[in-house]
Protein backbone atom coordinates (compact mmCIF):
# COMPACT_ATOMS: atom_id res chain seq x y z
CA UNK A 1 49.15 -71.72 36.93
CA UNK A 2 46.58 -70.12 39.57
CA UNK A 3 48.83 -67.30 39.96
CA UNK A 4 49.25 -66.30 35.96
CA UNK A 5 45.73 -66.41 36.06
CA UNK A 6 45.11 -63.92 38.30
CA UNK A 7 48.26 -61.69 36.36
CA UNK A 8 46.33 -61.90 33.55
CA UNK A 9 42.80 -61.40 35.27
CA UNK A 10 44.82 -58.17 37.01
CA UNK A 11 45.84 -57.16 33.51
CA UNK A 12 42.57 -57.20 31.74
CA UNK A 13 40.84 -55.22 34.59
CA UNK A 14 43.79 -52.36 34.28
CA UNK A 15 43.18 -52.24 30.84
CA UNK A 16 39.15 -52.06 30.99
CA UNK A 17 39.38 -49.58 33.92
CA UNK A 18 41.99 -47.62 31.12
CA UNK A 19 40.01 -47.43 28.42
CA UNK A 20 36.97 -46.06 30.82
CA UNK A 21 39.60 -43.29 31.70
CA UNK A 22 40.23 -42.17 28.59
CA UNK A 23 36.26 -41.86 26.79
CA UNK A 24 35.75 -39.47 29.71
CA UNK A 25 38.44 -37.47 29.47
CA UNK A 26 37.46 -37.66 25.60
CA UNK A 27 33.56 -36.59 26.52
CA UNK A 28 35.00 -33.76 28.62
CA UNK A 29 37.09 -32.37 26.26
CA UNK A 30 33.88 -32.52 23.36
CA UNK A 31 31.96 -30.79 26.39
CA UNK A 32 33.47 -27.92 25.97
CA UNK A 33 33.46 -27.54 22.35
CA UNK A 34 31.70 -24.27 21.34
CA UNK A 35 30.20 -23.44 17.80
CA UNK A 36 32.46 -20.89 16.04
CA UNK A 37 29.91 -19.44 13.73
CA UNK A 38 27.53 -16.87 15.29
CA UNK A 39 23.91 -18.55 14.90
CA UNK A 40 22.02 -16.45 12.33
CA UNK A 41 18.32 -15.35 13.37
CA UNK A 42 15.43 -15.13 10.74
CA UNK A 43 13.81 -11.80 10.53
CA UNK A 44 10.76 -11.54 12.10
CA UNK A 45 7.70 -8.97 12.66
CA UNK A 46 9.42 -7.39 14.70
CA UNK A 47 13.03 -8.07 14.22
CA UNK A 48 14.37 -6.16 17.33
CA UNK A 49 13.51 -9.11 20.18
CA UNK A 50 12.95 -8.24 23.67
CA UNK A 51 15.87 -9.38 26.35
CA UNK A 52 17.22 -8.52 29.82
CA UNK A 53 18.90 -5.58 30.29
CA UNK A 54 22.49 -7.34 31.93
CA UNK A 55 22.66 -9.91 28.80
CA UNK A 56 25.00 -9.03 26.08
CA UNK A 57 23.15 -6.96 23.10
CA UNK A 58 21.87 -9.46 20.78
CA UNK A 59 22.38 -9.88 16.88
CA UNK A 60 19.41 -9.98 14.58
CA UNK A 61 20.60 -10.69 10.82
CA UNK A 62 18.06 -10.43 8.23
CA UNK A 63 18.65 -12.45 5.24
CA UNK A 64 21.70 -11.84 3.25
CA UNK A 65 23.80 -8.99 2.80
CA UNK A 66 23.97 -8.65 6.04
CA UNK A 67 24.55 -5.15 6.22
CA UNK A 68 21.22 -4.73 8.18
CA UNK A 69 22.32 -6.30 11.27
CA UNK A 70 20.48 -4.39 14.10
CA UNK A 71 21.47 -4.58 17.61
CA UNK A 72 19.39 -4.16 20.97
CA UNK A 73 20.23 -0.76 22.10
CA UNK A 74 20.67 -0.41 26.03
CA UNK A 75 17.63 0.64 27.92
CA UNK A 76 17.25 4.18 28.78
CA UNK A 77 19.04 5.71 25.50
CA UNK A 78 17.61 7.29 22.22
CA UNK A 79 18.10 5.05 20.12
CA UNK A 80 15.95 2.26 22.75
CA UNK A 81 13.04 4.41 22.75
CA UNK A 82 12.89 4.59 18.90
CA UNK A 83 13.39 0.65 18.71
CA UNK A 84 10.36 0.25 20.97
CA UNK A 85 8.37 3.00 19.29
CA UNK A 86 8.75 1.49 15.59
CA UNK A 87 8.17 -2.12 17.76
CA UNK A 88 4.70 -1.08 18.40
CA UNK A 89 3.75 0.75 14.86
CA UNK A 90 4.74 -2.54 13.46
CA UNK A 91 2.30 -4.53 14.90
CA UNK A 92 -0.40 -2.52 13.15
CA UNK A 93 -3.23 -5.07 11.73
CA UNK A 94 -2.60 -3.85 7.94
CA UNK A 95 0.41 -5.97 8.04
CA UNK A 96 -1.90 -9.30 9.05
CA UNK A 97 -2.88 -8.40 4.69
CA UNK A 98 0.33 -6.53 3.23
CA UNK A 99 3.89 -6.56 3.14
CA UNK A 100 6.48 -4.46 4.89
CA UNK A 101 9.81 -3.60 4.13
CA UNK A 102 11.57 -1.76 6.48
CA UNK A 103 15.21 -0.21 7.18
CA UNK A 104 16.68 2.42 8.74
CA UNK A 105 20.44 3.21 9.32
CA UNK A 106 22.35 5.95 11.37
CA UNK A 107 24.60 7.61 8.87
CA UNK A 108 26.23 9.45 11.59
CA UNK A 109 26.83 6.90 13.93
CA UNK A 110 27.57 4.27 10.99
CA UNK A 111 25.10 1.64 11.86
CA UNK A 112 22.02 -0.06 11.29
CA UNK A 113 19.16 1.59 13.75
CA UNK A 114 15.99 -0.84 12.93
CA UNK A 115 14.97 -3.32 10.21
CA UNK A 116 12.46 -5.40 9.31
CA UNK A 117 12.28 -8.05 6.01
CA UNK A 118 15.05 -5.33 5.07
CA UNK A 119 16.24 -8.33 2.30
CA UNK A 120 13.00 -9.13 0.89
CA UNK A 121 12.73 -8.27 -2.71
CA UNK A 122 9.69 -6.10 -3.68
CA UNK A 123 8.94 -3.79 -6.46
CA UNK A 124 10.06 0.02 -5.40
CA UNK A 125 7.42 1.71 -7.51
CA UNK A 126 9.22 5.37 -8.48
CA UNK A 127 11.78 4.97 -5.44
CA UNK A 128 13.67 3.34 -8.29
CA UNK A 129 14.17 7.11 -9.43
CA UNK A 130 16.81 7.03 -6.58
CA UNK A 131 18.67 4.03 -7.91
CA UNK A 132 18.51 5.56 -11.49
CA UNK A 133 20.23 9.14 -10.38
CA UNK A 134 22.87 7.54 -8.11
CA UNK A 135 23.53 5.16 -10.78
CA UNK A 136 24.36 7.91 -13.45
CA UNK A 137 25.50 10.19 -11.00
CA UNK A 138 28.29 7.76 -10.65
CA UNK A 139 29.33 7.03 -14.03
CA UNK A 140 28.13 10.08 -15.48
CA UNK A 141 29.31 13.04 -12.95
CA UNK A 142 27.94 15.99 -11.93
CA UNK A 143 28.69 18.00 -14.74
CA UNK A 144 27.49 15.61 -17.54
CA UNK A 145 25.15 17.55 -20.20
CA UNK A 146 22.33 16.18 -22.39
CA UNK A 147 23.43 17.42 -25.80
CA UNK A 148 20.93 17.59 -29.11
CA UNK A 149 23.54 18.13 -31.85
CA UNK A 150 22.91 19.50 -35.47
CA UNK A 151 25.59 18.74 -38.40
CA UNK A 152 25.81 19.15 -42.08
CA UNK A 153 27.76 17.30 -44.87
CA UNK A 154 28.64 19.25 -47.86
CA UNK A 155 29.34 22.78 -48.75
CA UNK A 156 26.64 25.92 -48.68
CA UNK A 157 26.69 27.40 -52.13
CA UNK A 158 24.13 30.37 -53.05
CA UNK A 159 21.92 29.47 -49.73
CA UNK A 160 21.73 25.39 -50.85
CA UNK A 161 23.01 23.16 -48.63
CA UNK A 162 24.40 20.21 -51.15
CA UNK A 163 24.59 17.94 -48.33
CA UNK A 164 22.38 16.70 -45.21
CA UNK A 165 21.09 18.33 -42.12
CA UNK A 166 21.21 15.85 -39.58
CA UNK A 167 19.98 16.00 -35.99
CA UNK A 168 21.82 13.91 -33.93
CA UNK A 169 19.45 12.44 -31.01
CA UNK A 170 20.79 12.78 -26.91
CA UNK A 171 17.58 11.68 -25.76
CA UNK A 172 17.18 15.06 -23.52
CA UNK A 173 13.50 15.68 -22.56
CA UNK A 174 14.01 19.21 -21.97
CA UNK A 175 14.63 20.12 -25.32
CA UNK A 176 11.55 22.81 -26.35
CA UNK A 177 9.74 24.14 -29.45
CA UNK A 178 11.22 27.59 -28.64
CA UNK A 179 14.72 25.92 -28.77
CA UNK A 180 13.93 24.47 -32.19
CA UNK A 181 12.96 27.55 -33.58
CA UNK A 182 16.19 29.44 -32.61
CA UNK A 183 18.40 26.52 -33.46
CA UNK A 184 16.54 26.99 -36.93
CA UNK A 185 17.07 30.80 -36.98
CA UNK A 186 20.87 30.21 -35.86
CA UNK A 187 21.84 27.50 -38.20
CA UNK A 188 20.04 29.80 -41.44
CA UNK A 189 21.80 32.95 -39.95
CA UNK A 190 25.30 32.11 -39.57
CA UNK A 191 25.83 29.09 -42.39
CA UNK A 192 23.51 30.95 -44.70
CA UNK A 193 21.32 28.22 -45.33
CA UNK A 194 17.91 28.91 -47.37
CA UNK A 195 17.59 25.79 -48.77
CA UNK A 196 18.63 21.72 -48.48
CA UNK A 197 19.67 19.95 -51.52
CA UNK A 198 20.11 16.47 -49.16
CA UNK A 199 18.23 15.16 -46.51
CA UNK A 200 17.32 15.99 -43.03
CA UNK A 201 18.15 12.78 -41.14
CA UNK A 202 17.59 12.10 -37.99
CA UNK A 203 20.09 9.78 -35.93
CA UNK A 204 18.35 8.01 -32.75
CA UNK A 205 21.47 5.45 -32.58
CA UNK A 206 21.56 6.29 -28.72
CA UNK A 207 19.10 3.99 -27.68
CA UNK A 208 17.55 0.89 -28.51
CA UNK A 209 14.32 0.84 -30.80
CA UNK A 210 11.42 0.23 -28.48
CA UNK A 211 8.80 2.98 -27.65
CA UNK A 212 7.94 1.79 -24.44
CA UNK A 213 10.08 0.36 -21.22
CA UNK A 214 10.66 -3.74 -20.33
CA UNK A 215 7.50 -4.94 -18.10
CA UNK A 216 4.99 -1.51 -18.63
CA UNK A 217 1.90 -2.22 -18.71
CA UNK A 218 -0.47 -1.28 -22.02
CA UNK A 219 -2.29 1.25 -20.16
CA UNK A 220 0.31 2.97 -19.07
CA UNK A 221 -0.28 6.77 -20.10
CA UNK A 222 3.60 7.12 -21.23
CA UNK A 223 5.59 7.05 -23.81
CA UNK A 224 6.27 6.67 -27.24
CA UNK A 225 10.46 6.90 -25.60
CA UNK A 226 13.01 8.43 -28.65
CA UNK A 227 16.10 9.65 -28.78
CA UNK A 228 15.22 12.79 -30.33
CA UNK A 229 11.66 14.19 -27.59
CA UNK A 230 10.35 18.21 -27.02
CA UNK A 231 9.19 18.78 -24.24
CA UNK A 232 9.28 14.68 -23.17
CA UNK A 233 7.33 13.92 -25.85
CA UNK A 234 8.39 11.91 -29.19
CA UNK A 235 7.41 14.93 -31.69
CA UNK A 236 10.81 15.59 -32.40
CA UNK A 237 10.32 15.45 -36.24
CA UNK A 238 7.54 17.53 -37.17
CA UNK A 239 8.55 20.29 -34.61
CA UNK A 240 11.54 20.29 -36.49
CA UNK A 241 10.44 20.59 -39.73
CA UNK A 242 8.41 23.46 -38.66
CA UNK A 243 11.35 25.14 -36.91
CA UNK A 244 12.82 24.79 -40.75
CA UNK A 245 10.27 26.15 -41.99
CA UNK A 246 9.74 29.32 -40.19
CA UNK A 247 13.16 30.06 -40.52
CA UNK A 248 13.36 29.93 -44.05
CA UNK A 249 15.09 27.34 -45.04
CA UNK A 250 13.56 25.10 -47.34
CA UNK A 251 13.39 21.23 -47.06
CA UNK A 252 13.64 19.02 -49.96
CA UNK A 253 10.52 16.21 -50.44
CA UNK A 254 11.23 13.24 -49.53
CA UNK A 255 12.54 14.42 -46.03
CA UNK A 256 13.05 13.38 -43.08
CA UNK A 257 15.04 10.50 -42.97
CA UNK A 258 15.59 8.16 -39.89
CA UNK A 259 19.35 7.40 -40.06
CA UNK A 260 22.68 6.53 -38.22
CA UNK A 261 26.25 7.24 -38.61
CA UNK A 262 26.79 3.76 -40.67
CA UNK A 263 29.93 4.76 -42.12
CA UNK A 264 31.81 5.55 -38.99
CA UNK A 265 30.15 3.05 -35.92
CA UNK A 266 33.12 4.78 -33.97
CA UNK A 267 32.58 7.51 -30.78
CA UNK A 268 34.00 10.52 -33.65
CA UNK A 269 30.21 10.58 -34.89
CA UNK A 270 29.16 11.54 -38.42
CA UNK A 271 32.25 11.22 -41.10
CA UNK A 272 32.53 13.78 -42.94
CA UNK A 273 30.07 16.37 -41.21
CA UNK A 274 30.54 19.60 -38.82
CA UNK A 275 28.86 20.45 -35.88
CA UNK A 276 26.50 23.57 -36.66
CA UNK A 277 24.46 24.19 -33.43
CA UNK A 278 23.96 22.13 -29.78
CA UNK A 279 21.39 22.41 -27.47
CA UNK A 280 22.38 21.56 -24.22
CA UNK A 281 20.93 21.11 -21.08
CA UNK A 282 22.84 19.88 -17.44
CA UNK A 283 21.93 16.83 -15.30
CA UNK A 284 20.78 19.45 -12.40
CA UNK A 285 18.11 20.69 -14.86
CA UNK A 286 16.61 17.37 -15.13
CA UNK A 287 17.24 15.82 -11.59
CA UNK A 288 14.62 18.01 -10.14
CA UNK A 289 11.54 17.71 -11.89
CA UNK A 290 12.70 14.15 -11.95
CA UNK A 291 12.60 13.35 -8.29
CA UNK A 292 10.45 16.12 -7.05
CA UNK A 293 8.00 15.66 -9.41
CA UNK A 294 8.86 12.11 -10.37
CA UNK A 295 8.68 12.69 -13.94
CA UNK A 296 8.85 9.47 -15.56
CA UNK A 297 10.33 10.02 -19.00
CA UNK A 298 13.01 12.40 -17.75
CA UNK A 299 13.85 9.19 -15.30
CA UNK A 300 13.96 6.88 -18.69
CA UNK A 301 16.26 9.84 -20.33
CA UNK A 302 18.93 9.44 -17.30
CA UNK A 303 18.72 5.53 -17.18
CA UNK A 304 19.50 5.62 -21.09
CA UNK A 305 22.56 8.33 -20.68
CA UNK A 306 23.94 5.59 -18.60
CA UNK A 307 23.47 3.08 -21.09
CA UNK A 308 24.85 4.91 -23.64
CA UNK A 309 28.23 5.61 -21.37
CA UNK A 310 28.65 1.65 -22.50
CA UNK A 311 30.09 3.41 -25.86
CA UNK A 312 27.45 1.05 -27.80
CA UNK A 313 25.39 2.04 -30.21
CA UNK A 314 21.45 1.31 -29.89
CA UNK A 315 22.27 0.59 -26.00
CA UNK A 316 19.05 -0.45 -24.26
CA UNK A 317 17.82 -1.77 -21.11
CA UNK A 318 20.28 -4.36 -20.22
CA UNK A 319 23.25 -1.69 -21.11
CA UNK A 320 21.77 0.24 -18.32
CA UNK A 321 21.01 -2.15 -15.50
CA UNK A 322 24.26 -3.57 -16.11
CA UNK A 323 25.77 0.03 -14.94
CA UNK A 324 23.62 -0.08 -11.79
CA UNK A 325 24.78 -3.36 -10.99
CA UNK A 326 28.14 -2.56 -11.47
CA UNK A 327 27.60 0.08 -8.59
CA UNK A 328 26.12 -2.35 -6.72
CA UNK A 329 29.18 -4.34 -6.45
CA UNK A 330 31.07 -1.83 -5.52
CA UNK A 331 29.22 -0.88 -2.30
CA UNK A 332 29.21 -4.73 -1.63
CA UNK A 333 25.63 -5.95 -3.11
CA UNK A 334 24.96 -8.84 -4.81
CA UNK A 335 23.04 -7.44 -7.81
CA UNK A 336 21.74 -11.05 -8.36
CA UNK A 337 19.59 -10.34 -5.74
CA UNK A 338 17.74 -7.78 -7.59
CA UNK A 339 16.43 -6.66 -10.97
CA UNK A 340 16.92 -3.26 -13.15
CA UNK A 341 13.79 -2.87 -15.42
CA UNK A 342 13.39 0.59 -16.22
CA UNK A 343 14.53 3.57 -15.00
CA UNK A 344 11.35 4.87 -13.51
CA UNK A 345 9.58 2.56 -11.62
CA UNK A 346 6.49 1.71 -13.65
CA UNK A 347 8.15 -1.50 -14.87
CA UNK A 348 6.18 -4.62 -12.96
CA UNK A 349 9.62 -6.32 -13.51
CA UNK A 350 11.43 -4.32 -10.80
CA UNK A 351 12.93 -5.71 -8.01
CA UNK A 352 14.52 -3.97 -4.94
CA UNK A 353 15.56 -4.15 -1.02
CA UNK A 354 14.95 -1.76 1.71
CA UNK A 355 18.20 -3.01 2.54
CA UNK A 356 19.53 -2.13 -1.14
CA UNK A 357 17.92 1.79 -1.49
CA UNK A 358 19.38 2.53 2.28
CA UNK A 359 22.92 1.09 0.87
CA UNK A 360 22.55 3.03 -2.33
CA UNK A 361 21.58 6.53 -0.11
CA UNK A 362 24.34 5.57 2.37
CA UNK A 363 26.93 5.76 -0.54
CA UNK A 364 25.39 8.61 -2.34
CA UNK A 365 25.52 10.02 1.32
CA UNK A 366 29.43 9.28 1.50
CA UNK A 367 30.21 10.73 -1.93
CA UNK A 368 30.59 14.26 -2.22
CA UNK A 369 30.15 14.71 -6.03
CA UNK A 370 26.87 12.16 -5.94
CA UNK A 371 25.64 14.01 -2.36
CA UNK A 372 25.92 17.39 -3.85
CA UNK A 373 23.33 16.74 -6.35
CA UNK A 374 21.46 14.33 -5.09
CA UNK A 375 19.72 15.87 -1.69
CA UNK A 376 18.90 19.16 -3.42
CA UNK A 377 16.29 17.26 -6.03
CA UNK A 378 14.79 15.40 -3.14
CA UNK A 379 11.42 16.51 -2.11
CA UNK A 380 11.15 17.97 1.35
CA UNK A 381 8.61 17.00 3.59
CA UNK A 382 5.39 19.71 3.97
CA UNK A 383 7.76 22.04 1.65
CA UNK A 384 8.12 20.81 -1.91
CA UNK A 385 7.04 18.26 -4.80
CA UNK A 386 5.02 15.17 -4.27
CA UNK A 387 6.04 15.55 -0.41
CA UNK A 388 4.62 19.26 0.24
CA UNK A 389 1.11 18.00 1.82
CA UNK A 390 3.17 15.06 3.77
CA UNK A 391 3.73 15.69 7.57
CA UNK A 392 2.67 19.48 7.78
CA UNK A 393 2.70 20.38 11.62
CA UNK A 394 4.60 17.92 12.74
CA UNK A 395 8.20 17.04 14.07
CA UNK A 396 8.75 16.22 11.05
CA UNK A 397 8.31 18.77 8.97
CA UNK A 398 11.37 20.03 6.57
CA UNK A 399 13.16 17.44 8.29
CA UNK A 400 12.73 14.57 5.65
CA UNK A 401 13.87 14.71 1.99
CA UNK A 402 12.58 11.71 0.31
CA UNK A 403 11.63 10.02 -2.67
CA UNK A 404 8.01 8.72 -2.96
CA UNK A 405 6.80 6.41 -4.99
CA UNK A 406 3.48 4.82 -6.02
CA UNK A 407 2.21 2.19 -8.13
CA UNK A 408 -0.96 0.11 -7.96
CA UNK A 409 -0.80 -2.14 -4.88
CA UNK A 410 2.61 -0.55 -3.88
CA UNK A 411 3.87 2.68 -2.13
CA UNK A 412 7.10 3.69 -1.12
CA UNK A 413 9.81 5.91 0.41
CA UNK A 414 12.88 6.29 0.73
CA UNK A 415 15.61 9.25 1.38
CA UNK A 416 17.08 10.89 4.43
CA UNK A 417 15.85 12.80 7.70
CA UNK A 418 17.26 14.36 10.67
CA UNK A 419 16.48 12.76 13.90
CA UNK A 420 15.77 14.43 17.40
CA UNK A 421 19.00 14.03 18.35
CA UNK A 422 20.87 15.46 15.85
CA UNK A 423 21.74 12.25 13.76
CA UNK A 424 21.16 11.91 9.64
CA UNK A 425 19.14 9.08 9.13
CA UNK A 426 19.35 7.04 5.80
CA UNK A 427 15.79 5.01 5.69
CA UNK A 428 13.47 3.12 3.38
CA UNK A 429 9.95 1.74 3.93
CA UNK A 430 8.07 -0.24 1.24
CA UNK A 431 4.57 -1.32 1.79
CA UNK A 432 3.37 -3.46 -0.51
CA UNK A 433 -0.01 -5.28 -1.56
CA UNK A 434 -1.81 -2.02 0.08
CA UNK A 435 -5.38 -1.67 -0.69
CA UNK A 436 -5.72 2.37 -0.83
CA UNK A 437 -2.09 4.11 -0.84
CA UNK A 438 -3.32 6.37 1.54
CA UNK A 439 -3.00 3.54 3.94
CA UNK A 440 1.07 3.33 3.10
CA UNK A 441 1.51 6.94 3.04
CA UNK A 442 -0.12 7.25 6.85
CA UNK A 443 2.51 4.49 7.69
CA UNK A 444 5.67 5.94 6.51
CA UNK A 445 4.55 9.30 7.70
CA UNK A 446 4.34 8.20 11.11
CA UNK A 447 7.65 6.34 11.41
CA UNK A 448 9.44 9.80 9.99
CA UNK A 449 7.77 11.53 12.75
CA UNK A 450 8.36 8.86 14.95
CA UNK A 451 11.96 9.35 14.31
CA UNK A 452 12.25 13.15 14.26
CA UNK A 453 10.34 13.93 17.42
């Protein structure tokens, strides 16, 4: 009996001393479980941290997309000294009171150089001209053409015209009293039009009805937006008339009429009626006054061509935002991240990135047709439009072509420079809840320099 006692007592000790075995050889094998996620770092002021030389280069991802991942350069190179330069303009006390959105990418190396609350959505003030040209650039090519088109319905008999004159409306701002009057003179001369037995009608199907943009504010000094505009402004009508007039041809009472094609709501236009005269203008023509000027109403014109590509009649707003966020899925953007307003920039309902007017450059950068048309209408730094007094005498100087923006509380830019060591830079700084823009501006001017010397 003693003796299966102590079997048993042997037995129970094996099996104790077993189990022991086997949770540490569980606990060692749990010891050397690694995470397989990278850990993701929150942005900070200032995102590119400090570490030893000998350690691997660290990751700092800003909030998503995380296309402005910046490494650590290695000590001693370029790219280092920049890091620490923009390090140290960072830490400026205007940013213990305002906001700062920061990115800047190496086109020519293909990666991210420095960023800082790159995600963080702010309003771009008239850097929003940049996603508004890329944007119809895209859809609309660089040979597109505002068109202004005249028609008629009905036959000329002894001078009368039985029918209508209509004007159909392209919304192009360039359109001038001078081109009335020899669109007038033209249409009398070669139809042999003195008189108008129908209307004159004028079609402004291509956009919606609202004079003004989503989110302006009263005050704003701009506006009424049309269809039908001379010289940007919504006079269309009575210029026209006049044009009539001094040509000769006589215009029945009752006239004008506001109309559209309701007969035919398909792309063929007016049923029924012949094209007489066009005035025509091409996207170049308005892309410079646009961005180096930053003309607001020729930036609503291009934002509403691009609505219009929708084939819809009366396209508005949402028409167009929905192209530009269809281009920003296809350079890998979540375009619920942001928000299309206007096409300008005066809207308080815009919403951008740093991170999203770098991608948007970088792809306008990477397309030849977009690029082509693009960097000529930027202005030039201490050269040209609203960046001629910016950075005169310095490194800097005809090295940056960039669009500037301001609004109250909020100045931007945003564009492309060349570096000191050869490299194209793709950047965009947004400083927002500034007290005096001048503040912003002195900013921005001193990272470009930064960068270029």
């Amino acid at each position: 009996m003693k003796n299966i006692r102590f079997l048993l007592l042997l037995l129970l000790v094996a099996s104790c001393a077993s189990r022991q075995t086997a949770i540490r050889h569980r606990n060692s094998h749990q010891a050397d479980v690694r995470p397989v996620a990278p850990v993701t770092v929150q942005v900070q002021t200032p995102v590119v941290v400090e570490e030893e030389e000998e350690e691997e280069p660290e990751v700092v991802v800003s909030a998503r997309p995380l296309v402005s991942q910046v490494y650590r350069f290695p000590g001693g190179t370029w790219q280092y000294a920049k890091q620490q330069a923009l390090d140290s303009l960072c830490l400026s006390p205007i940013f213990e009171t305002t906001q700062l959105g920061l990115y800047v990418y190496d086109l020519t190396d293909g990666q991210p150089l420095y960023a800082i609350n790159a995600a963080h959505r702010m309003r771009p003030a008239s850097c929003q001209k940049i996603v508004t040209a890329v944007t119809a650039l895209h859809f609309l090519k660089g040979n597109y053409q505002f068109r202004t088109d005249f028609r008629i319905t009905g036959n000329v008999k002894a001078g009368v015209l039985e029918g209508d004159l209509i004007v159909v409306g392209g919304m192009d701002p360039l359109v001038t009293a001078d081109e009335l009057l020899n669109a007038a003179a033209t249409i009398k001369q070669k139809q042999g039009i003195n008189s108008i037995a129908g209307n004159v009608v004028f079609d402004l199907s291509m956009r919606e009805d609202k004079e003004l943009g989503w989110g302006w504010c009263w005050d704003d000094d701009y506006g009424p937006l049309s269809a039908l505009l001379v010289d940007g402004k919504a006079c269309f009508e009575e210029e026209w008339l006049q044009a009539l007039t001094t040509a000769g041809i006589k215009t029945p009472s009752g006239s004008p009429l506001k109309g559209e094609n309701k007969a035919s709501p398909s792309k063929g236009g007016w049923v029924g009626s012949s094209s007489v005269y066009t005035i025509r203008h091409s996207i170049d023509e308005l892309l410079e006054p646009m961005m180096k000027e930053s003309n607001n109403i020729y930036a609503e014109c291009l934002f509403y061509q691009t609505a219009a590509t929708t084939g819809k009649k009366w396209a508005g707003r949402k028409e167009a935002a929905g192209r530009t966020e269809e281009l920003l899925k296809r350079i890998g953007l979540n375009p619920e991240q942001y928000r299309v307003a206007d096409g300008s920039g005066l809207s308080l309902y815009n919403y951008v990135s740093a991170e999203m007017l770098v991608a948007i450059l970088g792809y306008a950068w990477r397309t030849p047709a977009i690029k082509e048309h693009l960097l000529p209408s930027l202005p030039i730094a201490s050269i040209d439009g609203t960046m001629e007094k910016r950075m005169q005498d310095t490194e800097a100087q005809g090295k940056v072509r960039a669009k500037t923006g301001t609004v109250t509380g909020v100045v931007s830019l945003a564009g492309y420079l060349t570096a000191a060591n050869g490299h194209t830079l793709a950047f965009a700084i947004i400083n927002q809840g500034v007290a005096s823009s001048a503040i912003g501006r002195a900013f921005q001017d001193k990272v470009c320099i930064e960068l270029c010397k």
